[in-house]
C-alpha atoms as a PDB file:
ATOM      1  CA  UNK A   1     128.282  86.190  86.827  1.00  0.00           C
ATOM      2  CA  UNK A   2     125.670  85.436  89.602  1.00  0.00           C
ATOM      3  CA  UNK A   3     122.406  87.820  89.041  1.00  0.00           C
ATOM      4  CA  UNK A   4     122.242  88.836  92.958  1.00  0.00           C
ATOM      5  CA  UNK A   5     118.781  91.541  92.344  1.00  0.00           C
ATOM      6  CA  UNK A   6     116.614  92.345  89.498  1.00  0.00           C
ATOM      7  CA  UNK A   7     114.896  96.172  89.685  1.00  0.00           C
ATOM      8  CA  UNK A   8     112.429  96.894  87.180  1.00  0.00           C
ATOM      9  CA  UNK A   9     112.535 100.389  85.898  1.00  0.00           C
ATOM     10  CA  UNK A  10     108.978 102.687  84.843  1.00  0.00           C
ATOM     11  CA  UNK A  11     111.098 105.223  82.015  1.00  0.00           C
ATOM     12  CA  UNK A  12     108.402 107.802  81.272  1.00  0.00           C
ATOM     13  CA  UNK A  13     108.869 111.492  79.273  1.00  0.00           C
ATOM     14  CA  UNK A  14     107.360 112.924  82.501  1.00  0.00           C
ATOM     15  CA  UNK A  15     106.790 112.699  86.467  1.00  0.00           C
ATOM     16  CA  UNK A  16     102.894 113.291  85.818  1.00  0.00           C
ATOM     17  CA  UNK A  17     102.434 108.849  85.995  1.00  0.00           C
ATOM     18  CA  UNK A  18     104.146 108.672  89.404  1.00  0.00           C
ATOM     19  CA  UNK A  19     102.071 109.135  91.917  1.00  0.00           C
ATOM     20  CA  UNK A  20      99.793 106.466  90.296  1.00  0.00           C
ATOM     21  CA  UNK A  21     102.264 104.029  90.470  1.00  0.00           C
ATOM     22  CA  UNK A  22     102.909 104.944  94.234  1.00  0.00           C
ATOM     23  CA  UNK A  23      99.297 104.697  95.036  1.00  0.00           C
ATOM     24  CA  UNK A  24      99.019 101.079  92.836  1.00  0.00           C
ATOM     25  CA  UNK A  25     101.833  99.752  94.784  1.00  0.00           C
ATOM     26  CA  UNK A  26     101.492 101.471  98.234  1.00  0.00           C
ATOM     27  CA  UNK A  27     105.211 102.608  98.206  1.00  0.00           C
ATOM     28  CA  UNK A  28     106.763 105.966  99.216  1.00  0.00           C
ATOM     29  CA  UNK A  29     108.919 108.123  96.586  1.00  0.00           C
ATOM     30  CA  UNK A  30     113.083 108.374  97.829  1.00  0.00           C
ATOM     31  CA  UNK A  31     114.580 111.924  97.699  1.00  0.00           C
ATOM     32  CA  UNK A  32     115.160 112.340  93.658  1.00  0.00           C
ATOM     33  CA  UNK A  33     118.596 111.730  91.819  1.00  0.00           C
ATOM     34  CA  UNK A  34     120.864 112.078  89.256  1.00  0.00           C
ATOM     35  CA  UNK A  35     120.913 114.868  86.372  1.00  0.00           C
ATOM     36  CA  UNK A  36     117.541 117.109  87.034  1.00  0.00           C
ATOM     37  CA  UNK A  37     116.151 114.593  89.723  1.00  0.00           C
ATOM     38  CA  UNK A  38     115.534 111.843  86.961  1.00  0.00           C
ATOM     39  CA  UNK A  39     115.523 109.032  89.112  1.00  0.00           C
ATOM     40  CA  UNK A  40     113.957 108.065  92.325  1.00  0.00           C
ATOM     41  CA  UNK A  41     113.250 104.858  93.885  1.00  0.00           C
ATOM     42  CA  UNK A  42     109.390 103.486  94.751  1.00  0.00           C
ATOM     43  CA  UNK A  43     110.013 102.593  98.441  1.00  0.00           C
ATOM     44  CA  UNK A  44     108.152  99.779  99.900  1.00  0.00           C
ATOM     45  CA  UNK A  45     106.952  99.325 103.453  1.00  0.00           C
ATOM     46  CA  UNK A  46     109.545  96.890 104.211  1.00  0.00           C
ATOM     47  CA  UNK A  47     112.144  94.737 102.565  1.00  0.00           C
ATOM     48  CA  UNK A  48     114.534  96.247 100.064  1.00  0.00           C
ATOM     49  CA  UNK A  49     113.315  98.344  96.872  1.00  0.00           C
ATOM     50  CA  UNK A  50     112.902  96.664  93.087  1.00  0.00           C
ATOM     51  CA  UNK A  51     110.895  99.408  91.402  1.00  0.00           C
ATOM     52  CA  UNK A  52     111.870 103.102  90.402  1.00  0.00           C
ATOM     53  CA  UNK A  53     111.053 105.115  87.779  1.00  0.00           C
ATOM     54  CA  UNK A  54     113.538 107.175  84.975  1.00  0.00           C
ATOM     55  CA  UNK A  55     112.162 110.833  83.735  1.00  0.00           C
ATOM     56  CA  UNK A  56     113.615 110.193  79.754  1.00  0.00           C
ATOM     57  CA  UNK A  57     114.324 112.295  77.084  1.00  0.00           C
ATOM     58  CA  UNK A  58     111.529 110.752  74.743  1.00  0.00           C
ATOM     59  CA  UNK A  59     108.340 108.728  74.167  1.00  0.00           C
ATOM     60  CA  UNK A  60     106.702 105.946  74.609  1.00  0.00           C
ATOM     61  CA  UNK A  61     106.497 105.310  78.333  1.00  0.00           C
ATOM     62  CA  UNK A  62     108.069 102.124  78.814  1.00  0.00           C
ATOM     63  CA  UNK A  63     109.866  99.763  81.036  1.00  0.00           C
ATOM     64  CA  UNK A  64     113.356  98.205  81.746  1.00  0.00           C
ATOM     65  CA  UNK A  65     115.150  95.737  84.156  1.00  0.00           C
ATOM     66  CA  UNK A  66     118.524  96.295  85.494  1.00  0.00           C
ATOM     67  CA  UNK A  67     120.331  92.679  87.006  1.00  0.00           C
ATOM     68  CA  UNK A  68     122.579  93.936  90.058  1.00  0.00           C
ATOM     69  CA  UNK A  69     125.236  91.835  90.161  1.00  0.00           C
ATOM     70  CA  UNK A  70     129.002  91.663  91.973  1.00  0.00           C
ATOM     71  CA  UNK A  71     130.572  93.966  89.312  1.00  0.00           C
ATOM     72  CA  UNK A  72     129.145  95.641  86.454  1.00  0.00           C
ATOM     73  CA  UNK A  73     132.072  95.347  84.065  1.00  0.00           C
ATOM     74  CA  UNK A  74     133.109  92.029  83.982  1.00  0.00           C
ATOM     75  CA  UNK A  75     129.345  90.707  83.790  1.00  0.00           C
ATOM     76  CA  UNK A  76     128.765  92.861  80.709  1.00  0.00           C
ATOM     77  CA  UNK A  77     132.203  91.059  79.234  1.00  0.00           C
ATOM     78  CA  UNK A  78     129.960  87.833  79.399  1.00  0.00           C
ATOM     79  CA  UNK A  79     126.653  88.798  78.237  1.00  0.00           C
ATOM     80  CA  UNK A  80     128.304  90.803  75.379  1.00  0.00           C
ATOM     81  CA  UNK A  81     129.912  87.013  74.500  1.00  0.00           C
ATOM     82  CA  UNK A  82     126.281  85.947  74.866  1.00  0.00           C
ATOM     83  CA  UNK A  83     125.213  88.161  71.906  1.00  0.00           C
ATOM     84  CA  UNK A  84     123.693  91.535  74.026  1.00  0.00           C
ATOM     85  CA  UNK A  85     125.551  94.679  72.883  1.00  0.00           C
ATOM     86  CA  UNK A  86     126.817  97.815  74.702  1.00  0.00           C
ATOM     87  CA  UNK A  87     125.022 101.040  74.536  1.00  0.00           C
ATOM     88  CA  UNK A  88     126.723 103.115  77.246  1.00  0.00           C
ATOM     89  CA  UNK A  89     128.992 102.412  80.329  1.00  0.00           C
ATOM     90  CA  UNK A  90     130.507 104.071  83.232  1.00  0.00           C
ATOM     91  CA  UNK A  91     131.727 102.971  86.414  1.00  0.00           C
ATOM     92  CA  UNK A  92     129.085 100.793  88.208  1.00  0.00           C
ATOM     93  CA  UNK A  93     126.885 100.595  85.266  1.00  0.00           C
ATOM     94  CA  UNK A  94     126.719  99.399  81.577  1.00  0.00           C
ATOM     95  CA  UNK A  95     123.252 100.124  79.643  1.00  0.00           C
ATOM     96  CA  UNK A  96     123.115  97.090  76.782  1.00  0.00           C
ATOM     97  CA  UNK A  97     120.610  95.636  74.541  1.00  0.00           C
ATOM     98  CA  UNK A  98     119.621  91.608  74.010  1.00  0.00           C
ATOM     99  CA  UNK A  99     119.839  90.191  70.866  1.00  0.00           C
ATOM    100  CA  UNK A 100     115.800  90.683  70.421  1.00  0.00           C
ATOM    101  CA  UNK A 101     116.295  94.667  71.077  1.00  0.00           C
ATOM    102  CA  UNK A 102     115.275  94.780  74.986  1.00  0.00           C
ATOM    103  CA  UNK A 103     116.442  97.176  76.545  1.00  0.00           C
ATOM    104  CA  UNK A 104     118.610  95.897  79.978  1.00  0.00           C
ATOM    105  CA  UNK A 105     121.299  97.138  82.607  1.00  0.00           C
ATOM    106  CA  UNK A 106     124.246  95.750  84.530  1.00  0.00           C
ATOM    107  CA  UNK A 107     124.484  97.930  87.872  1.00  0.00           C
ATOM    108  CA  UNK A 108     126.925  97.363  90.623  1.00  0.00           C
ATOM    109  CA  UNK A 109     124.788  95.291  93.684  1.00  0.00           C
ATOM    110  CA  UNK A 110     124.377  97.121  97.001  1.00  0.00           C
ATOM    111  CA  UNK A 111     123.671  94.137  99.110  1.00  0.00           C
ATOM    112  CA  UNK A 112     119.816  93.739  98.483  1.00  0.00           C
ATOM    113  CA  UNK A 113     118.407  90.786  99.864  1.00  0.00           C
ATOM    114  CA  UNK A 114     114.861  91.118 101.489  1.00  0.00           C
ATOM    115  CA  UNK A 115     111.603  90.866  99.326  1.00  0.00           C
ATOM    116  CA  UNK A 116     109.390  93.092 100.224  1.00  0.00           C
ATOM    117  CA  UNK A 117     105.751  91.056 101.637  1.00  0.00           C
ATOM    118  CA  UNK A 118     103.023  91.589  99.991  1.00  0.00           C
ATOM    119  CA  UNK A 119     100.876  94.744 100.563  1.00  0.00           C
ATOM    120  CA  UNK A 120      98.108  96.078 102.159  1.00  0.00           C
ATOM    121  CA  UNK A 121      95.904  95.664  98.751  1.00  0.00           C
ATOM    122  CA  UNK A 122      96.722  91.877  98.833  1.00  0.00           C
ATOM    123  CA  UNK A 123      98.729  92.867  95.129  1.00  0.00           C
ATOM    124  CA  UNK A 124     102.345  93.187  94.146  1.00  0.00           C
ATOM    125  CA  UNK A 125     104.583  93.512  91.264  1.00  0.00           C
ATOM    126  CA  UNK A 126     106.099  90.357  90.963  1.00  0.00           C
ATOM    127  CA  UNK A 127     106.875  89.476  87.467  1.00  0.00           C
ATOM    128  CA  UNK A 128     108.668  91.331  84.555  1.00  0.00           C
ATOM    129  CA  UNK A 129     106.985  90.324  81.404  1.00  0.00           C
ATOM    130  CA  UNK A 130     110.026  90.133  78.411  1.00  0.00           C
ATOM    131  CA  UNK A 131     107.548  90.782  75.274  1.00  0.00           C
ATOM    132  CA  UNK A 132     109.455  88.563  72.476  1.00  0.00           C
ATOM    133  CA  UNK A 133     108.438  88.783  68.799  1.00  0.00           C
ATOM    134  CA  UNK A 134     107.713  84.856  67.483  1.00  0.00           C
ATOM    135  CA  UNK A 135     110.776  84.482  65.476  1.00  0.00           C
ATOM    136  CA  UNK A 136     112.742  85.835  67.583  1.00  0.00           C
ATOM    137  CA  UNK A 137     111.674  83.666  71.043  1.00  0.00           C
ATOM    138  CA  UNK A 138     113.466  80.986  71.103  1.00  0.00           C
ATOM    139  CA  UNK A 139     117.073  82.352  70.537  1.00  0.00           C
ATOM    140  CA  UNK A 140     116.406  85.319  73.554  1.00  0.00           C
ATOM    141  CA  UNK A 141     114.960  82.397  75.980  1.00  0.00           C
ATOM    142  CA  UNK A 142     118.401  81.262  75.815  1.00  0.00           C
ATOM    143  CA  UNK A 143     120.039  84.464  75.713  1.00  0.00           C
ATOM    144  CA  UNK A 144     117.767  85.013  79.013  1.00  0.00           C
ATOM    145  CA  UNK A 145     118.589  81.884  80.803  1.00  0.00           C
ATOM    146  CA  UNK A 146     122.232  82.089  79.740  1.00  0.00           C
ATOM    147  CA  UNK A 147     121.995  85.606  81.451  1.00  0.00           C
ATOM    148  CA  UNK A 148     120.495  84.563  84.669  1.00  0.00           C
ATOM    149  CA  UNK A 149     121.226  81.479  85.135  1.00  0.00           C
ATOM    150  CA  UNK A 150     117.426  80.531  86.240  1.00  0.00           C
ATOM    151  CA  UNK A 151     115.566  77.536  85.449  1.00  0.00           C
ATOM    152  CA  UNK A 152     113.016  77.620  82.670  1.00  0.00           C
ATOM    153  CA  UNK A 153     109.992  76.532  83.289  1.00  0.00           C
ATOM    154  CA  UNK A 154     106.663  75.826  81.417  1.00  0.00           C
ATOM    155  CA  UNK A 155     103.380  77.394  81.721  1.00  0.00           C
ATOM    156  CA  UNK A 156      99.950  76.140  80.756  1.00  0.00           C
ATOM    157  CA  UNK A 157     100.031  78.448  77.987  1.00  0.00           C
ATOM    158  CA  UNK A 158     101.911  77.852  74.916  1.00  0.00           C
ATOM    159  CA  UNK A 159     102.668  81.435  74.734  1.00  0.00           C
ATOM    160  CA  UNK A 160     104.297  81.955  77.894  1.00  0.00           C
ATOM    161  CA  UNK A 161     107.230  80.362  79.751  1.00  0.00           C
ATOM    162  CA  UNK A 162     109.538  81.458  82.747  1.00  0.00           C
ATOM    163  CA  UNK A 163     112.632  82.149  84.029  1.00  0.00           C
ATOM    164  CA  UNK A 164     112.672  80.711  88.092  1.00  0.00           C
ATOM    165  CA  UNK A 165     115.651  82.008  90.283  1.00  0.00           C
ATOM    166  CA  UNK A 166     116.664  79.461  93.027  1.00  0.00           C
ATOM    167  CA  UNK A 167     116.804  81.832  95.733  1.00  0.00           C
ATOM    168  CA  UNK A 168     115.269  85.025  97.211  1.00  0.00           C
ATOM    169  CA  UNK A 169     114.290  87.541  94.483  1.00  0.00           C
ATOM    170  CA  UNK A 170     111.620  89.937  94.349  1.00  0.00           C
ATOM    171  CA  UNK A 171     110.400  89.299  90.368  1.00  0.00           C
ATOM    172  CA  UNK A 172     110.856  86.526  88.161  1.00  0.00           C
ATOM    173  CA  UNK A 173     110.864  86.942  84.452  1.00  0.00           C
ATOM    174  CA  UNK A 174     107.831  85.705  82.357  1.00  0.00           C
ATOM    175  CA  UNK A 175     108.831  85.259  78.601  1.00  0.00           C
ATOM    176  CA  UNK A 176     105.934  85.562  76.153  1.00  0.00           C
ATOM    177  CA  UNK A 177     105.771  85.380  72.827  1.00  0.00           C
ATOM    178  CA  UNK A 178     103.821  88.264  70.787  1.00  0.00           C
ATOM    179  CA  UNK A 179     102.901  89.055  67.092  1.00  0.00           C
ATOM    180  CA  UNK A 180     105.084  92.357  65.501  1.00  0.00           C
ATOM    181  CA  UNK A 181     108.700  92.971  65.370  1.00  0.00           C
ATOM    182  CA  UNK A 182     109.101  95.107  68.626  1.00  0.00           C
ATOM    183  CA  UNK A 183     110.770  93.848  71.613  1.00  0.00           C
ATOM    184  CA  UNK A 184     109.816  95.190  75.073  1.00  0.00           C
ATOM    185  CA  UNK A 185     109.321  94.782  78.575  1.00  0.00           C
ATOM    186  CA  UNK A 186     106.068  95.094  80.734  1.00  0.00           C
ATOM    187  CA  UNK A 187     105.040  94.768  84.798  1.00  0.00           C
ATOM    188  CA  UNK A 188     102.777  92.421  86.142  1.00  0.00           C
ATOM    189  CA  UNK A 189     100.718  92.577  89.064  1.00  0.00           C
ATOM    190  CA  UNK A 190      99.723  89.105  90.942  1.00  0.00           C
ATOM    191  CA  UNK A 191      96.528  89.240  93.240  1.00  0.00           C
ATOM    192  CA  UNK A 192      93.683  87.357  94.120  1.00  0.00           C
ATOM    193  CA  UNK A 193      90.970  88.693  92.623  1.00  0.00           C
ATOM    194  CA  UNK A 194      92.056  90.383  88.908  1.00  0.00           C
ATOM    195  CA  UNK A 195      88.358  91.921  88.846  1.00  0.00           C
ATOM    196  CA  UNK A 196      88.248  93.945  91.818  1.00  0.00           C
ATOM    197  CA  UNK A 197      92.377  94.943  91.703  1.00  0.00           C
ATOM    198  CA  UNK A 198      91.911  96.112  88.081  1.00  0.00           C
ATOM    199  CA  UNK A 199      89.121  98.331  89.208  1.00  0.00           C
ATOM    200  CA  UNK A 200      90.995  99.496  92.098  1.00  0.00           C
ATOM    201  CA  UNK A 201      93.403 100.347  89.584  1.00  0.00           C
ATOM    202  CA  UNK A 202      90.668 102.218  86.837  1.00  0.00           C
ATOM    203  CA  UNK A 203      90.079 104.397  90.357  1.00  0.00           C
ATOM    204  CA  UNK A 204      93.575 105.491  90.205  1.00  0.00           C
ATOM    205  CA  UNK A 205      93.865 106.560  86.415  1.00  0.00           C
ATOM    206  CA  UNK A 206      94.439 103.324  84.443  1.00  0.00           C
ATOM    207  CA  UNK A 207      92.587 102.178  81.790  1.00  0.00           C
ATOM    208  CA  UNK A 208      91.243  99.071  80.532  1.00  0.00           C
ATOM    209  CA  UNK A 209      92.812  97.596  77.108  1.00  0.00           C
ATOM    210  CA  UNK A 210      91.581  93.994  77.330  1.00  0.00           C
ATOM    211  CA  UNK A 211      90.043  91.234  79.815  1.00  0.00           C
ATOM    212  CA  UNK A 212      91.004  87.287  79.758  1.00  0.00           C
ATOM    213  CA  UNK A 213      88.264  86.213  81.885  1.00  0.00           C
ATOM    214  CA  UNK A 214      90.128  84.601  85.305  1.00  0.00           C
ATOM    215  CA  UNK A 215      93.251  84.978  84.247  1.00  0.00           C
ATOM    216  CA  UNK A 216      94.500  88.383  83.690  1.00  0.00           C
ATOM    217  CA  UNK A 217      93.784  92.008  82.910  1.00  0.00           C
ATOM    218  CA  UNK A 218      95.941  94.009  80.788  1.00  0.00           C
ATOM    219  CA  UNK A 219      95.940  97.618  81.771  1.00  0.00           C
ATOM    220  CA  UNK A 220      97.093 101.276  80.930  1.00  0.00           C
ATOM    221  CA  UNK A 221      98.705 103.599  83.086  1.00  0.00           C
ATOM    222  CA  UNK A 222      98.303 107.842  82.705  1.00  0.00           C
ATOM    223  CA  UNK A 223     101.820 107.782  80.758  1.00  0.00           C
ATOM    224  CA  UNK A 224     100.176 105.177  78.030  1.00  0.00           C
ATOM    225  CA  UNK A 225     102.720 102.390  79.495  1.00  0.00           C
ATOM    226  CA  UNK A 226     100.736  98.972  79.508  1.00  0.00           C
ATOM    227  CA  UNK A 227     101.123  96.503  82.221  1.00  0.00           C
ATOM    228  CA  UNK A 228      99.054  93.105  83.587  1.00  0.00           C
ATOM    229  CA  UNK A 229      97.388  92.399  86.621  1.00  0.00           C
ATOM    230  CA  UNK A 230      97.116  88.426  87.012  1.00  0.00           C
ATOM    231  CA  UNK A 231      95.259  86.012  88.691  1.00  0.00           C
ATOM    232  CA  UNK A 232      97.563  84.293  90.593  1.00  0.00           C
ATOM    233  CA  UNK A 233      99.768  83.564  93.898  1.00  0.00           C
ATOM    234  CA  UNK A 234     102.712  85.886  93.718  1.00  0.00           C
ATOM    235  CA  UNK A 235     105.736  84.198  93.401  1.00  0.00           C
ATOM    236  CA  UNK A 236     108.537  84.148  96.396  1.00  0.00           C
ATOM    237  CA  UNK A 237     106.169  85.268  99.149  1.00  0.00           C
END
């Protein structure tokens, strides 16, 4: 299994958080999809799309990542012998948990290959956070890695490591440990200058939940969803 595209998902109870999230990232909305127009696709100004967003049936706003990957079905006969399980399937897609909980699909590739550059605002999503309970961490950094296939690699802070891909990809994964027994995911933002994008975002309709002073800012969106805007180069631009 070779992880060709990672898309991170917004799933929100409602529509009434996307046009924040187009104005944040300075993308266009795709003609809706699926049952009732669920799904659409955040469109960037160039390269091929990572973000879209998923009207659910019920609360909290949250987020997911779907790998794309040569064929759906066989991949999910490998991470289910990694220890994720099966929550639905049908052709081209299989919906599946990790062993810590987080949520996570297998979808059929399409050929995506350009990263989008980064935008006017001089910010981009470029990291999916995996939020991994303590005791948990160490057996779904493996699960992870096993998964991808990407290099781990350190980060200054104990709490944090990553997951590197080789080649092009728009996002890589950021594995941090956190207190509680809830696994999720999380976006975040990379920029140069986490004061003045974090009030750029507080403009929009986010609020402020917490400052670490030059290093990141962790944010709320109008649906409640939380999310980071970082202090840092963004990775594979």
């Amino acid at each position: 299994m070779i992880v060709r595209w990672v898309t991170g998902f917004l799933d929100t109870p409602s529509r009434d958080a996307e046009p924040f999230w187009l104005a944040v990232t300075g993308s266009s909305l795709s003609p809706r999809r699926g049952p009732g127009g669920a799904f659409a696709t955040l469109l960037p100004a160039d390269g091929d799309a990572y973000l879209r967003v998923q009207v659910v049936g019920d609360p909290p706003a949250r987020a997911h990542l779907d790998l794309h990957v040569d064929d759906a079905a066989s991949a999910a006969a490998e991470v289910t012998g990694l220890g994720a399980q099966v929550t639905f399937s049908e052709p081209g897609l299989v919906v599946l948990r990790s062993p810590a909980g987080i949520a996570f699909c297998l979808v059929d590739g399409e050929g995506e290959q350009s990263v989008p550059a980064v935008g006017a605002f001089g910010s981009v999503v470029d990291q999916l956070a995996l939020d991994i309970p303590v005791a948990l961490y160490e057996r779904e950094v493996a699960f992870w890695a096993a998964v991808t296939g990407w290099q781990r690699r350190a980060s200054d802070l104990p709490e944090f490591s990553f997951l590197q891909p080789a080649g092009p990809m728009p996002v890589r994964l950021l594995l941090q440990r956190v207190g509680g027994s809830a696994a999720g995911v999380h976006l975040d933002f990379a920029c140069g200058d986490v004061d003045a994008e974090a009030a750029r975002h507080v403009a929009l309709g986010a609020q402020v939940v917490r400052r670490v002073p030059g290093d990141w800012t962790t944010l709320r969106d109008p649906a409640g969803r939380e999310y980071c805007v970082t202090g840092r180069s963004p990775f594979g631009r």
